[in-house]
Protein backbone atom coordinates (compact mmCIF):
# COMPACT_ATOMS: atom_id res chain seq x y z
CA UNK A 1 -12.00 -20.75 12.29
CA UNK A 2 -13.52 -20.42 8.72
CA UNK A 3 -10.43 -19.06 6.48
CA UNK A 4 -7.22 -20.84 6.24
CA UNK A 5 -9.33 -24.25 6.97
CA UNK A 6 -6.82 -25.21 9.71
CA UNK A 7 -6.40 -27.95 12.42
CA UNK A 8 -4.45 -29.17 14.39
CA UNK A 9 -3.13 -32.18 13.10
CA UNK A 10 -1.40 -31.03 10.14
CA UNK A 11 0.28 -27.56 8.83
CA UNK A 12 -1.63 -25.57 6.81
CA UNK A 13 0.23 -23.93 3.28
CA UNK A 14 -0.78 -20.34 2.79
CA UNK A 15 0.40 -17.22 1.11
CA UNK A 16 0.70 -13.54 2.95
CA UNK A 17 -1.45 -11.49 3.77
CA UNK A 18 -3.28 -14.45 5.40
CA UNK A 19 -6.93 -13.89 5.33
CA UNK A 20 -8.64 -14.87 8.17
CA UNK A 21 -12.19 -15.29 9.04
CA UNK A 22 -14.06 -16.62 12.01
CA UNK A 23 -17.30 -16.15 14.08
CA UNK A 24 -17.94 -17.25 17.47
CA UNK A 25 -21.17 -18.66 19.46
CA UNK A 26 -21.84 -17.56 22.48
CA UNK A 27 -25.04 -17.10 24.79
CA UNK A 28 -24.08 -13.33 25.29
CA UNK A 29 -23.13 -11.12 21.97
CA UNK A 30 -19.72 -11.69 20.45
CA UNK A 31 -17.85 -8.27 20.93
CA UNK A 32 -14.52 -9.01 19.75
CA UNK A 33 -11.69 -10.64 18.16
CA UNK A 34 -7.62 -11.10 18.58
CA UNK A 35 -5.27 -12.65 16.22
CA UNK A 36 -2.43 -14.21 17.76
CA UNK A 37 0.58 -15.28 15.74
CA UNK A 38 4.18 -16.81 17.25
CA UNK A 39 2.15 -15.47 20.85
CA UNK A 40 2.02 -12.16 19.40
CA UNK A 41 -1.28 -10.07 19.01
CA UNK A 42 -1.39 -9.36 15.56
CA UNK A 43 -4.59 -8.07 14.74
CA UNK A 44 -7.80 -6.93 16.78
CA UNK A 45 -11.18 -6.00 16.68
CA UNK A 46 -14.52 -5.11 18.43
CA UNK A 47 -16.68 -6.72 15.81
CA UNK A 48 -19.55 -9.77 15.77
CA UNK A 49 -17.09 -11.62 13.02
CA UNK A 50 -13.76 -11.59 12.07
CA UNK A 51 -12.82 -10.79 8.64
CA UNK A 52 -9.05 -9.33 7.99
CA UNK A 53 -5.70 -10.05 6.15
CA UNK A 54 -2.55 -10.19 8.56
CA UNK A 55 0.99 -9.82 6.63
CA UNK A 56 3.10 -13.03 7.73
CA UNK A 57 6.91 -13.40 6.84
CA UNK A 58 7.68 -16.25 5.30
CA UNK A 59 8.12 -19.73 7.13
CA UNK A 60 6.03 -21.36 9.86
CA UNK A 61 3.87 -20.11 12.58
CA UNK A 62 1.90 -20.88 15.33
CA UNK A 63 -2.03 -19.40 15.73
CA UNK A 64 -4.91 -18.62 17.65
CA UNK A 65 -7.69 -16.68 17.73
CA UNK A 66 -9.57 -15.76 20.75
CA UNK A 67 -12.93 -14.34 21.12
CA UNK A 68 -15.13 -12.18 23.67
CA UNK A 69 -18.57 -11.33 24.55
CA UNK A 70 -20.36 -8.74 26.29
CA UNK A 71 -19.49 -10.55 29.78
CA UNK A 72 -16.10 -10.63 29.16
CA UNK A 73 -16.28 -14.72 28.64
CA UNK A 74 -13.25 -15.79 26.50
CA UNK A 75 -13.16 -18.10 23.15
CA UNK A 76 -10.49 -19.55 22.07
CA UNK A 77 -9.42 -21.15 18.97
CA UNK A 78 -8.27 -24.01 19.16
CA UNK A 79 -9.87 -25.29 21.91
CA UNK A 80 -6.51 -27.41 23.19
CA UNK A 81 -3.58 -26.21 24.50
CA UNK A 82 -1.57 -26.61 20.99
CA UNK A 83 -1.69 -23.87 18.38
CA UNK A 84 -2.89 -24.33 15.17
CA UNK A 85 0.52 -24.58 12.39
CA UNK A 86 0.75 -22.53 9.04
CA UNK A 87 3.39 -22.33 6.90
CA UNK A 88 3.90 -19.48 5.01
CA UNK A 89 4.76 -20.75 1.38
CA UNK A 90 4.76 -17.64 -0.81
CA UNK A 91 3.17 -13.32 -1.53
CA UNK A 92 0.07 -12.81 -3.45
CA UNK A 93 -2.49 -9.20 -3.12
CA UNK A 94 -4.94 -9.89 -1.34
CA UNK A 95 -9.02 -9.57 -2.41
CA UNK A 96 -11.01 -6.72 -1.02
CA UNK A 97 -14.19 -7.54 0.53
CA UNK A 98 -17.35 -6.92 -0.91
CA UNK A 99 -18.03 -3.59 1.11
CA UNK A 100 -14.96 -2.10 0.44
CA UNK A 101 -15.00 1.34 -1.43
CA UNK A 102 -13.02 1.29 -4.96
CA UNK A 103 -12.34 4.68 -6.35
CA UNK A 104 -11.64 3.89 -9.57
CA UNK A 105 -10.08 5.53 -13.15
CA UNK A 106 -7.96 7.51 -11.13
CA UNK A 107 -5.90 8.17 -14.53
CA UNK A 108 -9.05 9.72 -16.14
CA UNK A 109 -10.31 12.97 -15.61
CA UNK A 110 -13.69 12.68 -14.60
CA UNK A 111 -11.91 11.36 -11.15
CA UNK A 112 -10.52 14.70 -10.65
CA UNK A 113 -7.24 16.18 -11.62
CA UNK A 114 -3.61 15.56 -11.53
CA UNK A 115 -1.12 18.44 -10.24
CA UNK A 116 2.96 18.50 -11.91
CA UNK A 117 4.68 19.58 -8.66
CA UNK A 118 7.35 21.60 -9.95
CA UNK A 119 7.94 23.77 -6.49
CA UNK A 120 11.66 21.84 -5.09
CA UNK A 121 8.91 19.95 -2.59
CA UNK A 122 10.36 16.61 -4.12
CA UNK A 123 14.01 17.02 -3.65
CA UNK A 124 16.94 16.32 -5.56
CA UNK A 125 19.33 18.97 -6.87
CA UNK A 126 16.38 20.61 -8.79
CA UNK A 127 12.18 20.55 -9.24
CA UNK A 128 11.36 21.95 -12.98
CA UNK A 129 10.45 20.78 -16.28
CA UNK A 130 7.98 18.17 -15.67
CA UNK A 131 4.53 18.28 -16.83
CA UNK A 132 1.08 16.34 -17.85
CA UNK A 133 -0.77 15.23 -20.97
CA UNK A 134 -2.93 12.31 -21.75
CA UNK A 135 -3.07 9.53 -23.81
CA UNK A 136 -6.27 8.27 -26.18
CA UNK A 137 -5.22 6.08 -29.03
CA UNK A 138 -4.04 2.55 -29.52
CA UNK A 139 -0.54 3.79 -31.06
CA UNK A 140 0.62 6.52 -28.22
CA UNK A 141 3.37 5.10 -26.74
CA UNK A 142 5.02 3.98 -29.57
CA UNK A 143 2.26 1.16 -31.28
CA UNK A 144 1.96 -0.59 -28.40
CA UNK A 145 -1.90 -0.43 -27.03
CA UNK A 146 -2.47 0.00 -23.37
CA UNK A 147 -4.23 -2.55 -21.06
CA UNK A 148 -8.36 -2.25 -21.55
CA UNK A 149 -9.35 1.50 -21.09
CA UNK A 150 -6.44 2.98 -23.78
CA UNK A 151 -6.60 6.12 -21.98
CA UNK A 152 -4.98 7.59 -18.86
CA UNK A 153 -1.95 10.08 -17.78
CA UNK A 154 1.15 10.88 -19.70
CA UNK A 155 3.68 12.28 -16.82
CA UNK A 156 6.90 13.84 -18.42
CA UNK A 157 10.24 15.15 -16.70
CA UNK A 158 12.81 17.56 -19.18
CA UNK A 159 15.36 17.68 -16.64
CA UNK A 160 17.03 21.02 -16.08
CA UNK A 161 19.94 19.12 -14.01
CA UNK A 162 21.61 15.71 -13.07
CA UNK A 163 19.42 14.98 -10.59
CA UNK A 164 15.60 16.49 -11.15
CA UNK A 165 13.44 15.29 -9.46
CA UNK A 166 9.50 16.10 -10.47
CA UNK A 167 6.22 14.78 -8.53
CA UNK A 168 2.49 14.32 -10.33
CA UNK A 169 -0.07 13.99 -7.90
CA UNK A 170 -3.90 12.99 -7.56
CA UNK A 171 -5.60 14.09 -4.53
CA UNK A 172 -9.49 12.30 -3.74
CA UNK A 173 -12.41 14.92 -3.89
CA UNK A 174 -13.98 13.15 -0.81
CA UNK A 175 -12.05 13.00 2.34
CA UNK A 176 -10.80 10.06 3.69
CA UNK A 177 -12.80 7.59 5.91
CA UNK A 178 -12.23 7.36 9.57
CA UNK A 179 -12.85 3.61 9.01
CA UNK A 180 -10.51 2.82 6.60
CA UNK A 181 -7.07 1.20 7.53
CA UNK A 182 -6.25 -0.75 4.83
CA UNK A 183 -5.18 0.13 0.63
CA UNK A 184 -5.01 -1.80 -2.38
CA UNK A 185 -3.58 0.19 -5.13
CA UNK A 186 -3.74 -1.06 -8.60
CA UNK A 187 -2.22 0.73 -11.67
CA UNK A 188 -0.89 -0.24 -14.95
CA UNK A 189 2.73 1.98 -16.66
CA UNK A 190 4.38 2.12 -19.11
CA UNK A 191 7.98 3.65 -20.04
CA UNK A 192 8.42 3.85 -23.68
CA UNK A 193 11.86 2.79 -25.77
CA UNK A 194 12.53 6.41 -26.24
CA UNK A 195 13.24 6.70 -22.39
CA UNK A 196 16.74 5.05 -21.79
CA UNK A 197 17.15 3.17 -18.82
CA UNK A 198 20.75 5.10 -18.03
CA UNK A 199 18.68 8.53 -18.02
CA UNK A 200 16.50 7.15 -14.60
CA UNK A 201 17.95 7.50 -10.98
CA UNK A 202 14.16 6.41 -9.56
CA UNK A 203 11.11 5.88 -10.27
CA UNK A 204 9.05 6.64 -7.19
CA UNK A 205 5.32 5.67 -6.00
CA UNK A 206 3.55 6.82 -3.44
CA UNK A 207 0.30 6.98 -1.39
CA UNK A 208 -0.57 9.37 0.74
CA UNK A 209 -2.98 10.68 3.45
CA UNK A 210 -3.93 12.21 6.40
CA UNK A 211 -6.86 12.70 8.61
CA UNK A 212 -6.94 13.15 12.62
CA UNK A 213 -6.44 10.44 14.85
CA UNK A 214 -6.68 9.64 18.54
CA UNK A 215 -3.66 12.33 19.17
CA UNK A 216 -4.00 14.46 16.46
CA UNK A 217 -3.64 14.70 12.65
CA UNK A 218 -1.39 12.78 10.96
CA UNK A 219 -0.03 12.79 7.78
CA UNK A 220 1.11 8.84 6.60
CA UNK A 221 3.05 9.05 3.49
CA UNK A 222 3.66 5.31 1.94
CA UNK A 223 6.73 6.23 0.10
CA UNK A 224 8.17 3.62 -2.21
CA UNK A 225 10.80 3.94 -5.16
CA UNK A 226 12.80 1.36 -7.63
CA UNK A 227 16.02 2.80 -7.70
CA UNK A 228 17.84 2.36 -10.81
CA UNK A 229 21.59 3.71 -9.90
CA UNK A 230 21.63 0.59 -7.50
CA UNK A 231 18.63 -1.83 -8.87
CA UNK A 232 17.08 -1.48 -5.56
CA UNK A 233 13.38 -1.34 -4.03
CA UNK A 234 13.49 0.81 -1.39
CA UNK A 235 10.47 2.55 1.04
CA UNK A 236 10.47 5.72 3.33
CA UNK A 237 11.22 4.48 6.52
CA UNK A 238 13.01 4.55 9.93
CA UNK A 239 16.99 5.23 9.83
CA UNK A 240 19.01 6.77 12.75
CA UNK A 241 15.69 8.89 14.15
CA UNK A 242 14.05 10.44 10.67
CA UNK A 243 12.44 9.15 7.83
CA UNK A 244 14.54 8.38 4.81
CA UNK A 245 14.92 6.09 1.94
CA UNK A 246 16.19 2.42 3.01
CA UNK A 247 16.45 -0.39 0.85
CA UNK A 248 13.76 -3.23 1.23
CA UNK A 249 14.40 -5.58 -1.61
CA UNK A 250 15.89 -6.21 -5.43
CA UNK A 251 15.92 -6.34 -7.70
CA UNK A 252 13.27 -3.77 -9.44
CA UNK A 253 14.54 -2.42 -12.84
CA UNK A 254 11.35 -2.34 -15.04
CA UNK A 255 12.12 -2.91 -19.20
CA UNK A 256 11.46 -0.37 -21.37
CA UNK A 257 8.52 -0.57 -24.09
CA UNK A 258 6.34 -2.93 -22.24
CA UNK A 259 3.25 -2.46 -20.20
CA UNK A 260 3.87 -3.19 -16.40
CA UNK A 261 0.87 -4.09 -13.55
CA UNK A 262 1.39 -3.00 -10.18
CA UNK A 263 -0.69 -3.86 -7.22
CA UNK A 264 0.39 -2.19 -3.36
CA UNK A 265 -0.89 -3.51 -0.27
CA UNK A 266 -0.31 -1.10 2.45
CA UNK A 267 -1.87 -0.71 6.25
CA UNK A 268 -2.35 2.09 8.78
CA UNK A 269 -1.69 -0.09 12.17
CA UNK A 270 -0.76 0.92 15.52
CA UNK A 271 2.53 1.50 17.38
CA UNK A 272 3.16 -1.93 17.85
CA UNK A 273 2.63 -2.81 14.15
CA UNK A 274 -1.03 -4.34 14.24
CA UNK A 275 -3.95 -3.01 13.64
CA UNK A 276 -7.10 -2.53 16.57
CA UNK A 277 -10.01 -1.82 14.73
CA UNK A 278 -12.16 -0.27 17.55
CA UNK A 279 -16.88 -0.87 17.05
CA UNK A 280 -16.93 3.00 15.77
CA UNK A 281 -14.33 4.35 14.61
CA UNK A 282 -13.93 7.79 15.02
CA UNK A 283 -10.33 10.40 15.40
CA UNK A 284 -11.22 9.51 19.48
CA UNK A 285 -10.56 6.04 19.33
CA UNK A 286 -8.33 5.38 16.23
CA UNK A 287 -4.81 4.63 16.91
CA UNK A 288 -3.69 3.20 14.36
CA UNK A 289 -0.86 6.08 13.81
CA UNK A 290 1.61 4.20 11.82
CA UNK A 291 2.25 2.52 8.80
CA UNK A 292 3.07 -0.84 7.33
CA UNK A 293 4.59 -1.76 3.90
CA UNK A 294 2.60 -5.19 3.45
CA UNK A 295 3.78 -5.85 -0.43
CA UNK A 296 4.01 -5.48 -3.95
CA UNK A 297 2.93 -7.20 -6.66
CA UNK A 298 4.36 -6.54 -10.35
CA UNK A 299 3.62 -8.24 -13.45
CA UNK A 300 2.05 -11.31 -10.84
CA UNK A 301 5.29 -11.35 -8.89
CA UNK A 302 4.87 -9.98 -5.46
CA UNK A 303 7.40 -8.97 -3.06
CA UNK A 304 6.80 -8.89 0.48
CA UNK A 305 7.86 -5.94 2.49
CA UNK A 306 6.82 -6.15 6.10
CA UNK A 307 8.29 -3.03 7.02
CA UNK A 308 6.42 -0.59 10.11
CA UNK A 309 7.53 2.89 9.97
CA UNK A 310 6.09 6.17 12.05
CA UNK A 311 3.52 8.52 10.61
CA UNK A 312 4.19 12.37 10.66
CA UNK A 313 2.62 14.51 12.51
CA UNK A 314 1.12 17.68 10.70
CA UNK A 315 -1.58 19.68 12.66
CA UNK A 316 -2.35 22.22 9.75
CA UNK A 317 -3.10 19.10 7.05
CA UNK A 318 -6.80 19.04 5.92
CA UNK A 319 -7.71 15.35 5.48
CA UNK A 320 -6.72 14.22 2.11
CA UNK A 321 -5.79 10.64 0.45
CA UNK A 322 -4.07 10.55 -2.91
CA UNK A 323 -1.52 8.85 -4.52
CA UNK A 324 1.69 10.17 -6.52
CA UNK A 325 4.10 9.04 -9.32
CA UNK A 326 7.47 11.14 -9.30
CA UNK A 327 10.24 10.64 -11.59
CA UNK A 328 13.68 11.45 -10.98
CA UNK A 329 16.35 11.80 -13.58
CA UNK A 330 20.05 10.79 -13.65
CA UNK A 331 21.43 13.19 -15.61
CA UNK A 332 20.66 16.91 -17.34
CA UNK A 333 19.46 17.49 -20.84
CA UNK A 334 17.19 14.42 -21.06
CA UNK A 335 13.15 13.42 -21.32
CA UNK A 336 11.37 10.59 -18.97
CA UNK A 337 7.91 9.79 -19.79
CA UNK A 338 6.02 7.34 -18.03
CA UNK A 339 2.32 6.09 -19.21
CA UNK A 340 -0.26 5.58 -16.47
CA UNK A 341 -3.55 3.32 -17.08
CA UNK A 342 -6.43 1.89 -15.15
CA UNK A 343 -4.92 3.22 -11.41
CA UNK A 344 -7.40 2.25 -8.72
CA UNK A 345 -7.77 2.54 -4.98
CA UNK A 346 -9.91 0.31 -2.98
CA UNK A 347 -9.70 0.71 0.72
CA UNK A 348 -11.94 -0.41 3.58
């Protein structure tokens, strides 16, 4: 083992995800790689190396990696019959490697363009009055001069009813890669003083994609929202057989008139909530059909989620990835702007 340095005489403090990395000798080539954690496979690959981030729940755990190569010879990690002890202390984003793809200035236009969804597709008791501008100068929203760039989108809903609820979406120009099972989303937003806090039921974030897998396309929607009515995080999940919103964690009221910076780590992973990474990965051998909530980081604090829910199912979906911002208003007669800056994916 290379990442967490860990033995077996002693616990080893980390934060989740846990990055590990190890590589294996062997007379034969390596082919392959499994993570166990509390004698659970957790993650696994058909790789040389290992190089991933596993999300851990806080508190202690037992590991062990195992390796194999081409004559089916196992290595295993450590080497005694005693696991190696980590102890979970605390959340933090993770770092992408240095090959993964970063598609970045989402906000900007040269990325491509955002769509107002005004068609009742997002629910609530009405879909109308929302729509886009941008943002250039240093005093737009009121004086206070966004993170870096000082440009990006201006999203606004005029609701028509108590509970209007509006979607703005980005969708990437290049379909999504076969390869690709994990997302770091980065944006910065801002909701300005002349917003009130009373006038918000949610604010909702999302990321989205689909692209055929080993039993057809799928369509993986990682839906999160801070609901304001009860101060609650909550993510689009499994309740009583369908997807629906279920709380996840509190609280997540954001203030008014300040910049915030939010950072999602989110996973495609297979039924049983880890991820098999298979030597080429094409729609034949990718089953990673599901999804996992890993966390979310605002303003440095990150929140773990943890949660695995079921992708959708959609056989007339082209492949697309793209992420979403939707607000959702509390009562009729009233204006929510929110500010959008710097929004990044990097996946790999």
């Amino acid at each position: 083992m290379q990442l967490p340095v860990l033995s077996t005489s002693s616990t080893a403090q980390v934060t989740s995800p846990v990055h590990f990395q190890a590589t294996a000798n062997s007379s034969s080539t390596i082919t392959g790689y499994v993570v166990y954690v509390d004698n659970q496979n957790v993650y696994q690959n058909y790789a040389v190396s290992l190089d991933t981030w596993v999300v851990l729940s806080s508190g202690t755990h037992n590991v062990h990696v195992s390796a194999w190569d081409a004559n089916n010879t196992e290595y295993t990690a450590p080497d005694t019959q005693s696991d190696y002890v980590i102890n979970v202390t605390g959340f933090a984003a993770p770092t992408a490697p240095a090959n993964a793809t970063q598609i970045a200035n989402i906000d900007e236009p040269s990325t491509g363009s955002w769509t107002v969804d005004n068609s009742g597709g997002a629910g609530g008791q009405c879909s109308s009055g929302g729509s886009i501008g941008s943002f250039s100068s240093s005093s737009d929203p009121d004086t206070n001069s966004p993170p870096a760039s000082g440009v990006g989108q201006h999203f606004v809903l005029n609701s028509k009813c108590q509970y209007n609820n509006t979607l703005f979406y980005w969708k990437d120009p290049a379909a999504p890669s076969q390869a690709d099972t994990n997302f770091l989303w980065d944006f910065w937003f801002y909701i300005p003083t002349s917003t009130q806090s009373s006038n918000i039921q949610a604010l909702e974030f999302d990321l989205f994609e689909a692209l055929p897998v080993s039993d057809g396309v799928h369509e993986f929607m990682f839906g999160s929202q801070c609901n304001y009515a009860s101060n609650q995080w909550q993510l689009w999940l499994d309740s009583g057989g369908k997807l629906s919103w279920v709380n996840a964690a509190s609280p997540c009221k954001f203030s008014i008139g300040s910049w915030h910076h939010a950072t999602y780590f989110l996973q495609r992973v297979t039924p049983a909530g880890y991820q098999i990474i298979p030597a080429s990965p094409d729609s034949s051998t990718d089953t990673n059909t599901y999804l996992r909530f890993g966390t979310v980081t605002i303003d440095g604090n990150t929140t773990y989620f943890g949660d695995v829910a079921y992708s959708t199912s959609q056989s007339s979906w082209s492949p697309v990835l793209g992420v979403q911002h939707q607000l959702d208003s509390a009562a009729s007669g009233i204006t929510i702007d929110e500010y959008v800056t710097e929004e990044s994916l990097t996946v790999w």
